[in-house]
Protein backbone atom coordinates (compact mmCIF):
# COMPACT_ATOMS: atom_id res chain seq x y z
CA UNK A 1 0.00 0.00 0.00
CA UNK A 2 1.16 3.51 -1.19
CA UNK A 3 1.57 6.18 1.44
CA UNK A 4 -1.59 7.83 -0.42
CA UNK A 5 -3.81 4.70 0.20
CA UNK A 6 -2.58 4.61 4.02
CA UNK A 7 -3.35 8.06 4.46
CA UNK A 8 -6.71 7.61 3.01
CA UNK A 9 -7.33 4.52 4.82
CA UNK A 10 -6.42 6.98 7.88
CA UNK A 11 -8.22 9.22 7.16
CA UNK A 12 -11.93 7.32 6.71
CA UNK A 13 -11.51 5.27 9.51
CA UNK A 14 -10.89 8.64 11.78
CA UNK A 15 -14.07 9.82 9.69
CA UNK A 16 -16.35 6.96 10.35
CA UNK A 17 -14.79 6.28 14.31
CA UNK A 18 -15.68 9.52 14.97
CA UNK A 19 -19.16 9.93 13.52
CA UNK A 20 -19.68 6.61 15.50
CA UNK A 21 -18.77 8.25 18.58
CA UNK A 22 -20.76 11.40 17.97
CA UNK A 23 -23.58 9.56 17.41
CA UNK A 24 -23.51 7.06 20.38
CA UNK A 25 -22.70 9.83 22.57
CA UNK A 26 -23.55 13.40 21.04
CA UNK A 27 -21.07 16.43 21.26
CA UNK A 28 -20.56 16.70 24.65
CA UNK A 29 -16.77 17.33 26.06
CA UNK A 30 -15.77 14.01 26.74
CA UNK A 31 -16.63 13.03 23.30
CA UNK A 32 -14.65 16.06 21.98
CA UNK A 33 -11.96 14.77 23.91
CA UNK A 34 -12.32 11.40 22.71
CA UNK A 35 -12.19 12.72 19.49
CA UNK A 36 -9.21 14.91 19.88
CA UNK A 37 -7.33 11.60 21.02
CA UNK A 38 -8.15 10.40 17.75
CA UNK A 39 -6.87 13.64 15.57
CA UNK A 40 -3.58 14.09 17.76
CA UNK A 41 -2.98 10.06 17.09
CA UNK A 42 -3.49 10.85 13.26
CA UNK A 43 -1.50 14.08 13.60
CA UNK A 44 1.29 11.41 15.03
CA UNK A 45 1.80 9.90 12.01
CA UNK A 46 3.73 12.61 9.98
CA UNK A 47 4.72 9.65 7.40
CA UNK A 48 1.61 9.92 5.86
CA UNK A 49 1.79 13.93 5.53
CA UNK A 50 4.63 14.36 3.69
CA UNK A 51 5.39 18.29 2.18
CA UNK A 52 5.88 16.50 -0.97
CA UNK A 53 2.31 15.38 -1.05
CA UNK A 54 1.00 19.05 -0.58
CA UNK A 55 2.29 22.20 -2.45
CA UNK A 56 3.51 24.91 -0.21
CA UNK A 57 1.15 28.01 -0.63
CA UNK A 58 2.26 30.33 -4.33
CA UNK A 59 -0.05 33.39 -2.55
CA UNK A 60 0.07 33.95 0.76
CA UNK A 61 0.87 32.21 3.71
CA UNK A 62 -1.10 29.23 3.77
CA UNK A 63 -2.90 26.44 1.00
CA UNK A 64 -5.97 24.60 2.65
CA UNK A 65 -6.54 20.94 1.03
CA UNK A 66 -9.96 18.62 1.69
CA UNK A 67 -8.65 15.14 2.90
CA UNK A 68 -12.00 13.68 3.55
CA UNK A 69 -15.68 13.73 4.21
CA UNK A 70 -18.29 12.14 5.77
CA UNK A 71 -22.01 12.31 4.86
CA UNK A 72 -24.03 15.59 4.42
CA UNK A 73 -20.53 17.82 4.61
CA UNK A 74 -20.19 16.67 8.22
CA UNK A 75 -16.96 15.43 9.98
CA UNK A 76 -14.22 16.92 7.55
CA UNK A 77 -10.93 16.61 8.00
CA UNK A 78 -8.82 18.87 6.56
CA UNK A 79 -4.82 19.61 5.61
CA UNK A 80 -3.27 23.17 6.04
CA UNK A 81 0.64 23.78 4.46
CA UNK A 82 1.76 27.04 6.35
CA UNK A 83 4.75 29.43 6.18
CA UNK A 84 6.75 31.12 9.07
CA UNK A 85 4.51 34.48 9.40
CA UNK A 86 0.99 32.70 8.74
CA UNK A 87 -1.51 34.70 10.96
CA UNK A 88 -5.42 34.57 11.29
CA UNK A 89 -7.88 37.16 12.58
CA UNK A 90 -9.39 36.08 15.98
CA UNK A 91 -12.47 34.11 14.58
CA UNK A 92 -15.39 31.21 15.57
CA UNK A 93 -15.91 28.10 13.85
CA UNK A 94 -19.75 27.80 14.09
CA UNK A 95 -19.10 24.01 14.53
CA UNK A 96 -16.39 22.42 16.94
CA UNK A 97 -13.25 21.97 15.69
CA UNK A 98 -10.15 20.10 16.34
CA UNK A 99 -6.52 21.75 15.28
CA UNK A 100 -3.56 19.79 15.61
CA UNK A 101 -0.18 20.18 14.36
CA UNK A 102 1.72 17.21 12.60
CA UNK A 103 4.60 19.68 11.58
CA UNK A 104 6.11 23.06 13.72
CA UNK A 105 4.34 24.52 16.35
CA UNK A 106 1.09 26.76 15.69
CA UNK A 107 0.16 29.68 18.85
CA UNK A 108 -3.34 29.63 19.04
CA UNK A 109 -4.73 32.67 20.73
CA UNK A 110 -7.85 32.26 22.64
CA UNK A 111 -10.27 35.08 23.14
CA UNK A 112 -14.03 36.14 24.99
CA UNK A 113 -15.84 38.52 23.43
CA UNK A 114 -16.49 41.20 26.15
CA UNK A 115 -19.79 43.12 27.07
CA UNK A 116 -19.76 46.78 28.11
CA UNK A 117 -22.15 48.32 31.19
CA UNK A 118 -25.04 48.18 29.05
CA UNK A 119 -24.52 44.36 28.30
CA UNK A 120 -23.65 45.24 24.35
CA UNK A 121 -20.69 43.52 22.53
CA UNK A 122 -17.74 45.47 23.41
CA UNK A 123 -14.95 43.50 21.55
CA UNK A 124 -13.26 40.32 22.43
CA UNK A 125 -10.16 40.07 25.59
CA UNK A 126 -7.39 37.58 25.09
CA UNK A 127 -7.60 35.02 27.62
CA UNK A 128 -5.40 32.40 26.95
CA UNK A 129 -2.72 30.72 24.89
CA UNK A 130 -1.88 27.45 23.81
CA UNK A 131 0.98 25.99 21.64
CA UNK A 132 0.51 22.90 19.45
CA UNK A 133 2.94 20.78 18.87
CA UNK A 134 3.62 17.95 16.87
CA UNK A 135 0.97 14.94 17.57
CA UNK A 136 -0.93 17.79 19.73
CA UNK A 137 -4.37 18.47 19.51
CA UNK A 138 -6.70 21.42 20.83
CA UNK A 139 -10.71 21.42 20.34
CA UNK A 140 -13.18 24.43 19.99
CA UNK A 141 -16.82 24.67 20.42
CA UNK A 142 -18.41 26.80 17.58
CA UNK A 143 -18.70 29.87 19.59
CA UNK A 144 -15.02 29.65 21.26
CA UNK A 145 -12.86 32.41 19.24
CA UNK A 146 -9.22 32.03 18.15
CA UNK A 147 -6.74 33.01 16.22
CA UNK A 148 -3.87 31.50 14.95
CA UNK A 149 -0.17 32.58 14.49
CA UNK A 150 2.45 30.08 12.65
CA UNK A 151 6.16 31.34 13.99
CA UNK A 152 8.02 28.57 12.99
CA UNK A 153 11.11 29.18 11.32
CA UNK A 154 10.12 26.16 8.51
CA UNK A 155 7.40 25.58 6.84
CA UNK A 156 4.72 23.15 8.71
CA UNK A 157 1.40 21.16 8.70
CA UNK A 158 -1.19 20.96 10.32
CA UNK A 159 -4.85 18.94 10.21
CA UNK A 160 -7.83 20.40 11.06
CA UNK A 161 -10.86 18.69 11.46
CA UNK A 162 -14.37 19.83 11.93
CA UNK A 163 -18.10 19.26 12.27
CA UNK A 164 -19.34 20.98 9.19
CA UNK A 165 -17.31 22.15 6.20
CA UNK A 166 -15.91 25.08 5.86
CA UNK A 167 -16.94 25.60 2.96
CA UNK A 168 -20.73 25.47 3.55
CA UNK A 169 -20.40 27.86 6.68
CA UNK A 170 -21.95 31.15 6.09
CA UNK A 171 -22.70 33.11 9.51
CA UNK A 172 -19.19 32.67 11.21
CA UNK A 173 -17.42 35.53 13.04
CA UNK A 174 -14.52 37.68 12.55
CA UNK A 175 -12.85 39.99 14.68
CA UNK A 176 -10.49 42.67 13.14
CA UNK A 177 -7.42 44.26 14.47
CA UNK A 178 -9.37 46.96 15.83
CA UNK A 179 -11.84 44.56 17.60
CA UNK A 180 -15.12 44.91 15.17
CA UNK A 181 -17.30 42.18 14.25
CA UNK A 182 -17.02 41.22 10.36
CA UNK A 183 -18.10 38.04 8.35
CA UNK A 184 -15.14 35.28 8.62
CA UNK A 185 -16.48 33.70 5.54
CA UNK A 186 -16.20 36.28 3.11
CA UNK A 187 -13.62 38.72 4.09
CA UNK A 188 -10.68 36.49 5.16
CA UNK A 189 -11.26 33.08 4.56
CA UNK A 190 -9.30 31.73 1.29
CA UNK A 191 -11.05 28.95 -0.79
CA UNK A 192 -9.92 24.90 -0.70
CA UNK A 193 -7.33 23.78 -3.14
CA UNK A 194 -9.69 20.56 -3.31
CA UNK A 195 -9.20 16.64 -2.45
CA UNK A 196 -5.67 15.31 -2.56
């Protein structure tokens, strides 16, 4: 078997054991975290990533490729080729996701939004930081906000996998650098290169 076929075989199987669990158990935390077991064990297995496989970005920072799919757009996993520099704007997911690193180490940035005396948005506050690591995994619900800063000094990859596609997403949230409130989807969000 090619490295291709193991990585699809990979892939599915994290596809299908995790739509199992989601349906046995439903979304709660400890599936999450059962789940994130799963994508950091995949993440493990940088053999079946290889930068040859997956084109470094030509524009910009990063190149976003679909590894797999389960039914209805549901349960995607995903493949991200970053350079040193590669930055996001502090932004939600609408569906929990799971980020984990099989190459360098990404900074994710975690944020609240904040309310001011009237109880109106007032921005977001940074509240937290977490690195991820090779064969490391971090999940988000799809209100949690983050952003995500690649300063690696070589070029890495990372797997992301979520509980809707991106692609079909159309109401997620954006934060600029002055703290407004903008649509994720169509102001900063670059399109899939497709299936490998």
């Amino acid at each position: 078997m090619n490295v291709a076929d193991e990585r699809d075989l990979a892939v599915r199987r994290l596809i299908e054991e995790a739509s199992a669990k989601m349906e046995k158990d439903g979304p709660g935390p400890d599936t999450l975290a059962h789940i994130r077991q799963m994508v950091a064990s995949l993440a493990e297995r940088a053999d079946l990533f290889p930068l040859q496989d997956f084109a470094l970005p030509k524009e910009g920072k990063s190149q976003r490729y679909k590894l797999g799919s389960g039914a209805d757009d549901r349960f995607v996993l995903y493949l991200n080729t970053v350079l040193p520099g590669k930055s996001t704007f502090p932004h939600n997911h609408k569906t929990w996701a799971i980020v984990a690193s099989v190459l360098g180490e990404e900074r994710n940035r975690i944020y609240k939004r904040k309310v001011d005396a009237n109880g109106q948005p007032a921005g977001i506050e940074l509240v937290e930081e977490k690195i991820v690591g090779p064969g490391d995994a971090v999940v988000f619900g799809p209100e949690d906000i983050h952003s995500v800063h690649y300063e690696d000094v070589s070029p890495g990859v990372q797997i992301h996998f979520y509980g809707q596609a991106l692609e079909t997403l159309s109401n997620r949230s954006g934060f600029d650098a002055a703290g407004n409130e903008v649509n994720y989807n169509k102001s900063m969000m670059k399109p899939t290169a497709g299936k490998v």
